[in-house]
N, C-alpha and C. Protein backbone atom coordinates (compact mmCIF):
# COMPACT_ATOMS: atom_id res chain seq x y z
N UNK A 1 159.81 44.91 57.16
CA UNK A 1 158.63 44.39 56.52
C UNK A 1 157.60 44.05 57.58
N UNK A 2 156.36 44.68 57.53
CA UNK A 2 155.33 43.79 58.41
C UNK A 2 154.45 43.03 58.23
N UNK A 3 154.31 42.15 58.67
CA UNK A 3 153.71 40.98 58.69
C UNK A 3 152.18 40.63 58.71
N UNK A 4 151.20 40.70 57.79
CA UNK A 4 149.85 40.46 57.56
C UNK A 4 149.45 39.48 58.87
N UNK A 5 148.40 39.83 59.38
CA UNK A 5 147.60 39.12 60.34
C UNK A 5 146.11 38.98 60.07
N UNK A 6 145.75 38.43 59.11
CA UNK A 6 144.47 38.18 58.42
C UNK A 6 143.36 37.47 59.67
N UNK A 7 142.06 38.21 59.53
CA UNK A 7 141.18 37.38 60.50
C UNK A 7 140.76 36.14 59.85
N UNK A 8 140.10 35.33 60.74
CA UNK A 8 139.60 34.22 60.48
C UNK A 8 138.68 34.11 59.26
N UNK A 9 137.95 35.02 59.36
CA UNK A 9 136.85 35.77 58.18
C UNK A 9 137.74 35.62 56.59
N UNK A 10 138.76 36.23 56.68
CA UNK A 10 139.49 36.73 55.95
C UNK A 10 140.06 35.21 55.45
N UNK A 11 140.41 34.70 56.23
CA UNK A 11 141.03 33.56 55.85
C UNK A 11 140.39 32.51 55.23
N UNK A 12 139.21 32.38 56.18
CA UNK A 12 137.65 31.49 55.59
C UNK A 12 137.22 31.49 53.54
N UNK A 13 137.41 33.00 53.21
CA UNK A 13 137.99 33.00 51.40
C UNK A 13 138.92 32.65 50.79
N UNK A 14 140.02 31.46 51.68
CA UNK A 14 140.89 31.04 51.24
C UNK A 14 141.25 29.56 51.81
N UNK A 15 139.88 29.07 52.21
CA UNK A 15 139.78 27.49 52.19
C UNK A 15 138.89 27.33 51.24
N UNK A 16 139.01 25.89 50.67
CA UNK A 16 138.53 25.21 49.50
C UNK A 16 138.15 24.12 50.29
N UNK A 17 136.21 23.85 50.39
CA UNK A 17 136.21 22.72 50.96
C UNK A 17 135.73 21.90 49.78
N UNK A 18 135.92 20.36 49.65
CA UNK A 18 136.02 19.56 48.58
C UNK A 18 134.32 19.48 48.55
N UNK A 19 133.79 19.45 49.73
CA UNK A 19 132.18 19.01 49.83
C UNK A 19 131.43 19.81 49.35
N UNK A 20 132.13 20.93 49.10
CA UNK A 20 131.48 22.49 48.63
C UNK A 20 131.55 22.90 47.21
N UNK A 21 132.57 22.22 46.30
CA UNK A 21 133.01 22.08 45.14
C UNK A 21 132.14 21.33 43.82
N UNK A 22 131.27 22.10 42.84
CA UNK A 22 130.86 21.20 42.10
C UNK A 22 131.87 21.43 41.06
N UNK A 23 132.03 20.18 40.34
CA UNK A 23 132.89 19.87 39.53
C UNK A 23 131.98 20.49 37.81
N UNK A 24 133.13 20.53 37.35
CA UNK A 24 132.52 20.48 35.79
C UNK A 24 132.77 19.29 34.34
N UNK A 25 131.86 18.74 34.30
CA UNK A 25 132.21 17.17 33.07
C UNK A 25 132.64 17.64 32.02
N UNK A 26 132.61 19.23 31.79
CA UNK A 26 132.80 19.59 30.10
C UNK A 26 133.71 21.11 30.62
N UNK A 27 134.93 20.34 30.87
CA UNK A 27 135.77 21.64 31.32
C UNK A 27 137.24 21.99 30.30
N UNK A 28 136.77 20.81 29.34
CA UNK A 28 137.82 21.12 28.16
C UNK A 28 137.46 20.52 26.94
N UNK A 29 137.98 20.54 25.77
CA UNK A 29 137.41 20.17 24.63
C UNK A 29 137.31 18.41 24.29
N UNK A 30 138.01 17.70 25.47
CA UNK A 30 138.26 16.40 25.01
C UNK A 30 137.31 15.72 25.83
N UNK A 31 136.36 16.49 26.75
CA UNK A 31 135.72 15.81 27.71
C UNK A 31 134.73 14.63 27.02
N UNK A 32 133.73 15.19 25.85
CA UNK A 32 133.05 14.35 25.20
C UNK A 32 133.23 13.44 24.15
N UNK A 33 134.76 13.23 24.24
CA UNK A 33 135.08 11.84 23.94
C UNK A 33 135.35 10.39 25.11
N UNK A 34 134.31 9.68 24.93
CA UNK A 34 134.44 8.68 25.63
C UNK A 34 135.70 8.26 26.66
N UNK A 35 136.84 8.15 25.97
CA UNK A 35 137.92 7.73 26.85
C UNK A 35 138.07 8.99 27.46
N UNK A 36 138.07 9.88 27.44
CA UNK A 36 138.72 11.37 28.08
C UNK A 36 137.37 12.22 29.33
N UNK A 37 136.06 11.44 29.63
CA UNK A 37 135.33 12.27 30.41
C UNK A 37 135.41 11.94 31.75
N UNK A 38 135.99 13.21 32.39
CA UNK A 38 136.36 13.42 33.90
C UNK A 38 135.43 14.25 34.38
N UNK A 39 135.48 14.32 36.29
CA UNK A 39 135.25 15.74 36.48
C UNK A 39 136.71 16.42 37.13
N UNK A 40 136.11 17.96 37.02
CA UNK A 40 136.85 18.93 36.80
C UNK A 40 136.58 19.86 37.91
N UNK A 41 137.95 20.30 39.04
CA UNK A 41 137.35 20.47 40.27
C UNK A 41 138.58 22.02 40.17
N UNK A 42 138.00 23.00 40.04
CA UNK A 42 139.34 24.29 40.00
C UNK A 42 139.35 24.82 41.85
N UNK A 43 140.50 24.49 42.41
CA UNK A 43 140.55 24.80 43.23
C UNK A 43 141.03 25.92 43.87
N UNK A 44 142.40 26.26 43.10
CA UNK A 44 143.08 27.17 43.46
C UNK A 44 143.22 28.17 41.76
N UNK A 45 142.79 29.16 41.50
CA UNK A 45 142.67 29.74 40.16
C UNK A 45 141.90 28.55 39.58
N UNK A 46 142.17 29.41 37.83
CA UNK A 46 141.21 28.89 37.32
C UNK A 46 142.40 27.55 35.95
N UNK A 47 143.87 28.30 36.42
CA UNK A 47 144.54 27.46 35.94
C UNK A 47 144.05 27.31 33.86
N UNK A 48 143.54 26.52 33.32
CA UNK A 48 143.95 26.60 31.76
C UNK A 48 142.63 25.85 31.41
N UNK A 49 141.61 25.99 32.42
CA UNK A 49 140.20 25.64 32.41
C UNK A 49 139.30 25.93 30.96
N UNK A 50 138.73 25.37 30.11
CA UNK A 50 138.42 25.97 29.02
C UNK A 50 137.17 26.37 29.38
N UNK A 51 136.65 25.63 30.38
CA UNK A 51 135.15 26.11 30.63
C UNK A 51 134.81 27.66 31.88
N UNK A 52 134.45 28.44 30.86
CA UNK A 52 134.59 29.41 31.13
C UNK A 52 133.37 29.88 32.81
N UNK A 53 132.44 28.64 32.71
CA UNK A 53 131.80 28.90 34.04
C UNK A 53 131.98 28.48 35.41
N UNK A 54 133.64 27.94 35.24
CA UNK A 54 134.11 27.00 35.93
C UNK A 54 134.54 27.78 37.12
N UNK A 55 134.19 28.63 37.85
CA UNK A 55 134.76 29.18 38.94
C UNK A 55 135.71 28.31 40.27
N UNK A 56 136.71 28.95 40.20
CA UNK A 56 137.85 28.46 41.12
C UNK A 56 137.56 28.11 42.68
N UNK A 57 137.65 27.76 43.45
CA UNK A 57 136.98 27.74 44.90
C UNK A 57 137.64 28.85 45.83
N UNK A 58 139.60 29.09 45.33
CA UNK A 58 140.15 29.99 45.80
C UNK A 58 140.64 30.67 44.55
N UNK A 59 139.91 32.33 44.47
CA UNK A 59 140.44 32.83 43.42
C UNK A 59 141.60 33.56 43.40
N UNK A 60 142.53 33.11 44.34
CA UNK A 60 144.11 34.34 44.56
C UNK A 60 144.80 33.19 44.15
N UNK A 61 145.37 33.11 42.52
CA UNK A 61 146.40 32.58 42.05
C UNK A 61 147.61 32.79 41.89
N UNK A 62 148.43 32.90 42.68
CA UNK A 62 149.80 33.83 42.03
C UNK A 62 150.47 32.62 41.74
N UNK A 63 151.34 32.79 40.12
CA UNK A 63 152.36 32.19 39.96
C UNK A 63 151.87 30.14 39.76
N UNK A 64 150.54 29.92 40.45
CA UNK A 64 150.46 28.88 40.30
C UNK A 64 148.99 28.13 40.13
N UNK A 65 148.45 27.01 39.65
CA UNK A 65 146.67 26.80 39.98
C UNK A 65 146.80 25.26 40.33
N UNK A 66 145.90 24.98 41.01
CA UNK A 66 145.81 23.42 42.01
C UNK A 66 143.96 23.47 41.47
N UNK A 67 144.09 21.75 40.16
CA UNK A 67 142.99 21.38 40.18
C UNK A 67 142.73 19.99 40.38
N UNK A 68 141.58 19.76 41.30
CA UNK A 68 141.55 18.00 41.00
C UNK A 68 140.51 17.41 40.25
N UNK A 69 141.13 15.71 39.45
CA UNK A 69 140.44 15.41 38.77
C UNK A 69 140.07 14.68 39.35
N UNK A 70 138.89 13.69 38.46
CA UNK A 70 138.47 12.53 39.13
C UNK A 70 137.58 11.77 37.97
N UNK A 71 138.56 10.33 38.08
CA UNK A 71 138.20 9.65 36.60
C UNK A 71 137.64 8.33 37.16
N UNK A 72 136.84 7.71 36.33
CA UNK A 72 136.42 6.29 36.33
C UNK A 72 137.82 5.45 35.83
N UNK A 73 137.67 4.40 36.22
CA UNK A 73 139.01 3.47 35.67
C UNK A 73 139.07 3.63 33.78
N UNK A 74 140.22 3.56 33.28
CA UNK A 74 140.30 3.73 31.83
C UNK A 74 140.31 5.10 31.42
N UNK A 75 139.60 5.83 32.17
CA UNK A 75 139.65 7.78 31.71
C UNK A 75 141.01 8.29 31.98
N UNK A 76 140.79 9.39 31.44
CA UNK A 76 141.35 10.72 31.79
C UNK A 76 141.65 11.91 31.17
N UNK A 77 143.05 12.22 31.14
CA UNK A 77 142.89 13.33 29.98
C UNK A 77 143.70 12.99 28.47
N UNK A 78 143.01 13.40 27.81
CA UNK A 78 144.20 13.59 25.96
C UNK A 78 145.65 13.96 26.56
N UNK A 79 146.23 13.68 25.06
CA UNK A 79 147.13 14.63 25.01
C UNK A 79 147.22 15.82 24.51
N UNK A 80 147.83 16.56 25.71
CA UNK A 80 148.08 18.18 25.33
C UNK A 80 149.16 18.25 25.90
N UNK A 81 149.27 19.40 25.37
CA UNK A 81 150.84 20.26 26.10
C UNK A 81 150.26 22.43 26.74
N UNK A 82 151.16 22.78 27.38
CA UNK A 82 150.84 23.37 28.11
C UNK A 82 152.39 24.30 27.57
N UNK A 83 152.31 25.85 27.96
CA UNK A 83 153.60 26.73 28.18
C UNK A 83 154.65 26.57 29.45
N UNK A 84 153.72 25.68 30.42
CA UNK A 84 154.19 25.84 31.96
C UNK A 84 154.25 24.62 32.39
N UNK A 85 155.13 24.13 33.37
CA UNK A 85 155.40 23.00 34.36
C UNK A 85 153.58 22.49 34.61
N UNK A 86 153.93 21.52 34.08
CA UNK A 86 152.58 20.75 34.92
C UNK A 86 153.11 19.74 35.92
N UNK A 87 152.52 19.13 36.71
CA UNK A 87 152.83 18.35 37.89
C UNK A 87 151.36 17.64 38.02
N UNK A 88 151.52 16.56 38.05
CA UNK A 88 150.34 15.16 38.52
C UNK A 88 150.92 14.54 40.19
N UNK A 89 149.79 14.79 40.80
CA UNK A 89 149.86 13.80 42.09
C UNK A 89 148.71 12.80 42.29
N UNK A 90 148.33 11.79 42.09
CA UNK A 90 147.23 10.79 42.28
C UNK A 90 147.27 11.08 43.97
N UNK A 91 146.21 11.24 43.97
CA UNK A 91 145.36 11.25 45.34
C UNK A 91 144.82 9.99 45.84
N UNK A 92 144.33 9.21 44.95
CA UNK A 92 143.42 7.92 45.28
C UNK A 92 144.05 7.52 44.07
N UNK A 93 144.64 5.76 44.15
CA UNK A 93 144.09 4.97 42.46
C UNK A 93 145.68 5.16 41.93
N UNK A 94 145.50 4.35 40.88
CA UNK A 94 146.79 4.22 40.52
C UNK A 94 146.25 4.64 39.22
N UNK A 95 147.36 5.67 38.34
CA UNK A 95 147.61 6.27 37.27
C UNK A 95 148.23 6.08 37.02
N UNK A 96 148.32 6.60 35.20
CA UNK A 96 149.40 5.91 34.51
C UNK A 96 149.73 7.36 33.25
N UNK A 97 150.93 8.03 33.42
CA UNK A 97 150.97 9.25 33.01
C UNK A 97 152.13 9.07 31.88
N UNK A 98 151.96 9.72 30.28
CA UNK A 98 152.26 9.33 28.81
C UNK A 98 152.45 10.67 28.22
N UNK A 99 153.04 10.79 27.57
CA UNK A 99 153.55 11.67 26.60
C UNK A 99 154.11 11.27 25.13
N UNK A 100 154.59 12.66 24.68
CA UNK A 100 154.78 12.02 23.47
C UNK A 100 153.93 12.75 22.30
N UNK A 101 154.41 12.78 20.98
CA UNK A 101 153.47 13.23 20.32
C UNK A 101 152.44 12.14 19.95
N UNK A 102 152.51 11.00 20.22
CA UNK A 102 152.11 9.42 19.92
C UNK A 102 151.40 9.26 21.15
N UNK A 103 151.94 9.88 22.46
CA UNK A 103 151.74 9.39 23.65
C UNK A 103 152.20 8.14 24.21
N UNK A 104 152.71 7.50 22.95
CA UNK A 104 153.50 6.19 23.01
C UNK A 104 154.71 5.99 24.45
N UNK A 105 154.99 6.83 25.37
CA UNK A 105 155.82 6.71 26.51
C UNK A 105 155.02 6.65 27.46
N UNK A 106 155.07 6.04 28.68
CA UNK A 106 154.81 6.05 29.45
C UNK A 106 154.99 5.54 30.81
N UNK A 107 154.21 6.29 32.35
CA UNK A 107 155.37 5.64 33.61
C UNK A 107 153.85 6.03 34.13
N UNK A 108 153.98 4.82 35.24
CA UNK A 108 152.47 4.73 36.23
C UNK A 108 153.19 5.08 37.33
N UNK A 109 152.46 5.86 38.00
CA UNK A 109 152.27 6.43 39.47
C UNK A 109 151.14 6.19 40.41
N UNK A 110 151.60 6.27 41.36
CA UNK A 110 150.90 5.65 42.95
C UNK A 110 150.45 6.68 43.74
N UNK A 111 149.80 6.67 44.41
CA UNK A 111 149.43 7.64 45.36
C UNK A 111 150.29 8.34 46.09
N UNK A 112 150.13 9.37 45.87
CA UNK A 112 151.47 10.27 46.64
C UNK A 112 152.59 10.62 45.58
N UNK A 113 152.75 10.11 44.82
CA UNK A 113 153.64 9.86 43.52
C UNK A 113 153.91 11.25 43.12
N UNK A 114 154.62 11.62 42.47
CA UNK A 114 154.82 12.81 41.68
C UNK A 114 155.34 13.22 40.20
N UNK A 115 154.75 13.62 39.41
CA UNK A 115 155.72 13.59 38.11
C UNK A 115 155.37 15.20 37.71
N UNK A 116 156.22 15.21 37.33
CA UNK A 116 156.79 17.24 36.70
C UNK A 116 157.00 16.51 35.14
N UNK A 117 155.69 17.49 34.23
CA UNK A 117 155.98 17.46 32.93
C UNK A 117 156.94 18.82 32.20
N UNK A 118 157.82 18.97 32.18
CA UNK A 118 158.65 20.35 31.39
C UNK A 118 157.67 20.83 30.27
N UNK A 119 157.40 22.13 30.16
CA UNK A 119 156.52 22.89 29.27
C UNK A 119 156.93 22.41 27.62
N UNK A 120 156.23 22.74 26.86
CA UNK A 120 155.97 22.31 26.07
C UNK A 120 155.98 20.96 24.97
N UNK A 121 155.90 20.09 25.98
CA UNK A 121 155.79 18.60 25.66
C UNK A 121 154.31 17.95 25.54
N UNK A 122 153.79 17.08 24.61
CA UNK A 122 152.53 16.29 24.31
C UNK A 122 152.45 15.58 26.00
N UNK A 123 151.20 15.72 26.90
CA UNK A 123 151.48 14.81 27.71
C UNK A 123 149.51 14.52 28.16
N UNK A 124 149.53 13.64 28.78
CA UNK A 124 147.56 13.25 29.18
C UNK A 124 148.19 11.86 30.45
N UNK A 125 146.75 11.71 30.80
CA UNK A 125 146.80 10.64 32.06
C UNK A 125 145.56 10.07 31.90
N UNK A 126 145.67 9.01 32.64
CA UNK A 126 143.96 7.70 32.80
C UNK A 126 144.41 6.91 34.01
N UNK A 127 143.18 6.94 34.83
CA UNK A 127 143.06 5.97 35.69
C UNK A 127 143.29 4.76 35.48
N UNK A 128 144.09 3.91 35.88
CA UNK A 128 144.58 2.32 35.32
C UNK A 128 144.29 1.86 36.54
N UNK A 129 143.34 2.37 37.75
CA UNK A 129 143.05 1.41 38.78
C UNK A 129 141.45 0.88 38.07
N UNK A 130 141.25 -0.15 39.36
CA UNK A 130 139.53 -0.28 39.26
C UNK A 130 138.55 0.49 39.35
N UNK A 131 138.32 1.58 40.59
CA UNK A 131 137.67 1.99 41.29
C UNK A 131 137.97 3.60 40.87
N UNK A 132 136.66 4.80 40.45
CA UNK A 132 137.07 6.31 40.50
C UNK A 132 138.11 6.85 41.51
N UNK A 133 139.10 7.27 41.09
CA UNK A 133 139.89 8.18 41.35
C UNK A 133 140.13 9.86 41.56
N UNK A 134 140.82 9.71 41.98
CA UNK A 134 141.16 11.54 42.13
C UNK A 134 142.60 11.85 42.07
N UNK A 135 143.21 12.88 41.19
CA UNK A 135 144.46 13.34 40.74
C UNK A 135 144.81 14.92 40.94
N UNK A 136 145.30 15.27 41.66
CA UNK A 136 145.80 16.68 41.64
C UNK A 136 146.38 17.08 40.55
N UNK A 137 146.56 18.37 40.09
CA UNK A 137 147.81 18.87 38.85
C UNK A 137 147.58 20.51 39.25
N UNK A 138 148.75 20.36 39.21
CA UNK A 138 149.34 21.75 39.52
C UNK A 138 149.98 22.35 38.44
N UNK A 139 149.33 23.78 37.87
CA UNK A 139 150.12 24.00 36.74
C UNK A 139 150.57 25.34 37.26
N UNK A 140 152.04 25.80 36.18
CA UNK A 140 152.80 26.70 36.55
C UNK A 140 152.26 27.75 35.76
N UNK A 141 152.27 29.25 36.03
CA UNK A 141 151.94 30.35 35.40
C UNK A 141 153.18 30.58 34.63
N UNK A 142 152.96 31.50 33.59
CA UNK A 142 153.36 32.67 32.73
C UNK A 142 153.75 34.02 33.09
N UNK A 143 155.21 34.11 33.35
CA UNK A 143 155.81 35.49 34.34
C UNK A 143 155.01 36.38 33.63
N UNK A 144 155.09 36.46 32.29
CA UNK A 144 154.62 37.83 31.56
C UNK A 144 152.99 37.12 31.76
N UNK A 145 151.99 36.95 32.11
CA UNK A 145 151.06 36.73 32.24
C UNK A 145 150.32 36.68 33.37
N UNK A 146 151.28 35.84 34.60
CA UNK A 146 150.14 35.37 35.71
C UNK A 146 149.72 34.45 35.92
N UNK A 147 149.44 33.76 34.64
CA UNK A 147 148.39 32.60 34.26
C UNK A 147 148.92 31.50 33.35
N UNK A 148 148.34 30.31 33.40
CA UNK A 148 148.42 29.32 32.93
C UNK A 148 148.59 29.50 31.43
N UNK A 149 147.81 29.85 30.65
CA UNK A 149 148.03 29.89 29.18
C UNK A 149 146.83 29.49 28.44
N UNK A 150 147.22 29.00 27.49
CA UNK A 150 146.11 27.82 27.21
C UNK A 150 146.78 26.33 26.48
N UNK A 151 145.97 25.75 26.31
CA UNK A 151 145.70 24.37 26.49
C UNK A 151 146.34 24.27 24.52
N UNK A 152 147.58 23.89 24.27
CA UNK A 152 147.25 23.24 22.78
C UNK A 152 147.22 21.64 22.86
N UNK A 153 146.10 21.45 21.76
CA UNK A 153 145.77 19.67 21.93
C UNK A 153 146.53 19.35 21.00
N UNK A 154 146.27 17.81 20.91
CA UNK A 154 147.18 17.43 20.04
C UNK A 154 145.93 17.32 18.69
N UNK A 155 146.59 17.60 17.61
CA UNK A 155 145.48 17.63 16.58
C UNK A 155 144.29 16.31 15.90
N UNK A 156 144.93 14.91 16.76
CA UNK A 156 143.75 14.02 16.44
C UNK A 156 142.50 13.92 17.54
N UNK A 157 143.12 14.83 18.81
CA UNK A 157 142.00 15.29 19.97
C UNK A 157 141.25 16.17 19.11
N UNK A 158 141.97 17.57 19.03
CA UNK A 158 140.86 18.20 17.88
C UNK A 158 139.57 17.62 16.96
N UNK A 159 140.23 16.75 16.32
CA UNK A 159 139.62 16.12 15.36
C UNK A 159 138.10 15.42 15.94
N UNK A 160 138.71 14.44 16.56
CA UNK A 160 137.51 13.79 17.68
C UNK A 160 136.98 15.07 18.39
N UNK A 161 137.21 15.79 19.40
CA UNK A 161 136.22 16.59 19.70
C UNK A 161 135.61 17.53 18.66
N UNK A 162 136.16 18.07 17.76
CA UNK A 162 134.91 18.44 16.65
C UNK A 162 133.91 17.45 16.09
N UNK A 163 134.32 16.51 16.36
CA UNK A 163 133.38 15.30 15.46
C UNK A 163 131.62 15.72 16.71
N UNK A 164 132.22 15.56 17.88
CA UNK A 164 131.39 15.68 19.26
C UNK A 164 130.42 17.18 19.50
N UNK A 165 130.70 17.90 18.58
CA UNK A 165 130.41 19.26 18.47
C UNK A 165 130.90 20.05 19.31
N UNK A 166 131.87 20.06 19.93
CA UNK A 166 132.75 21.09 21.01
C UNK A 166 134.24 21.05 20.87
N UNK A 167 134.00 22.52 20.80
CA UNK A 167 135.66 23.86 20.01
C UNK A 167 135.70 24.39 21.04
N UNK A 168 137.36 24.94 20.85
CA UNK A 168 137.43 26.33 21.76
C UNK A 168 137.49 27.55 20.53
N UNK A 169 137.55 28.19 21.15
CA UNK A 169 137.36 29.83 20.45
C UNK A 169 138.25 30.70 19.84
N UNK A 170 138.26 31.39 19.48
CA UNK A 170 139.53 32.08 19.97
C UNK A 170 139.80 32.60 21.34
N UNK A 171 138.96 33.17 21.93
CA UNK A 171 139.29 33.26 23.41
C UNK A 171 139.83 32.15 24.55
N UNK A 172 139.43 31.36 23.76
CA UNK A 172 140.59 30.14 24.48
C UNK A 172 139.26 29.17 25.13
N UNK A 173 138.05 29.55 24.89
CA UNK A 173 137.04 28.88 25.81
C UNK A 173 136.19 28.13 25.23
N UNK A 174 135.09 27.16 25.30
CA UNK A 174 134.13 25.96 25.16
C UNK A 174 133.36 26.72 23.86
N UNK A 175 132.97 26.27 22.80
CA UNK A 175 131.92 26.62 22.69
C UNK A 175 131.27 25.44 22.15
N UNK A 176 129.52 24.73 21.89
CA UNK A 176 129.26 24.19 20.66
C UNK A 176 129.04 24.32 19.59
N UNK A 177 128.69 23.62 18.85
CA UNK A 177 128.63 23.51 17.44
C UNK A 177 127.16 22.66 16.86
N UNK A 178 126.22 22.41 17.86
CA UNK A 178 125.55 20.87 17.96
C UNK A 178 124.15 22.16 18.57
């Protein structure tokens, strides 16, 4: 087997600098409900992004996508569930990560912390520190796919974000209604 020796050039399309990154506030259907608006930072793929203008910073995803969030205290995300391993790492701030079809369970994590959600389980997160935060999640691809999947909410998220005028599609992506 021989061994790739990529130039610097080459390599330079496969750093993600954070300073370089604009985020997106409306990168899924739950964003414009009050408790649930983050930003939305795709770093590595585009991962299960609903917002379709959301370009990745590194677009060579294999097998996996690395996005970070970043919530005011009390935010974060609904509950959803996913086809694939999700994984939360708080970066900054203490979180507090729930599942459930209720969401009624839940275990807080610390910086550095780690929690692996098993695919197809109800699961969301919120900043429970003071101060904006930042959260990694790493989601797992779809052998027969590549890719993340998409996003099913839980149906009283639905509900509230239609109230807000923003659906996904059938293509799996943002649209309004407003």
């Amino acid at each position: 087997m021989s061994t790739p020796d990529p130039t610097v050039e080459e390599m330079q399309a496969r750093v993600a600098r954070f300073a370089s990154m604009t985020p997106s506030t409306q990168a899924f259907v739950d964003t414009r409900i009050p408790d649930y608006a983050r930003d939305i930072y795709n770093v590595i793929g585009r991962g299960v992004t609903e917002d379709p203008g959301l370009a990745p910073a590194i677009a060579d995803s294999r097998n996996f996508s690395i996005t970070y969030v970043g919530a005011e205290p009390g935010k974060g995300a609904a509950l959803h569930a996913h086809e694939t391993v999700e994984v939360f790492i708080p970066l900054t701030g203490r979180w507090a990560a729930y599942w459930g079809e209720a969401g009624d369970k839940e275990i807080e994590i610390d910086t550095f912390d780690v929690i692996s959600f098993p695919p197809g389980i109800f699961r969301g997160f919120r900043n429970i520190g003071t101060e904006k935060a930042l959260l990694m999640a790493i989601i797992g691809s779809k052998p027969e796919t590549g890719d993340g999947g998409r996003v099913d909410w839980a149906p009283e998220v639905l509900r509230q974000s239609h109230e807000t005028g923003l659906r996904v599609n059938a293509a799996g992506d943002l649209e309004t209604s407003d």
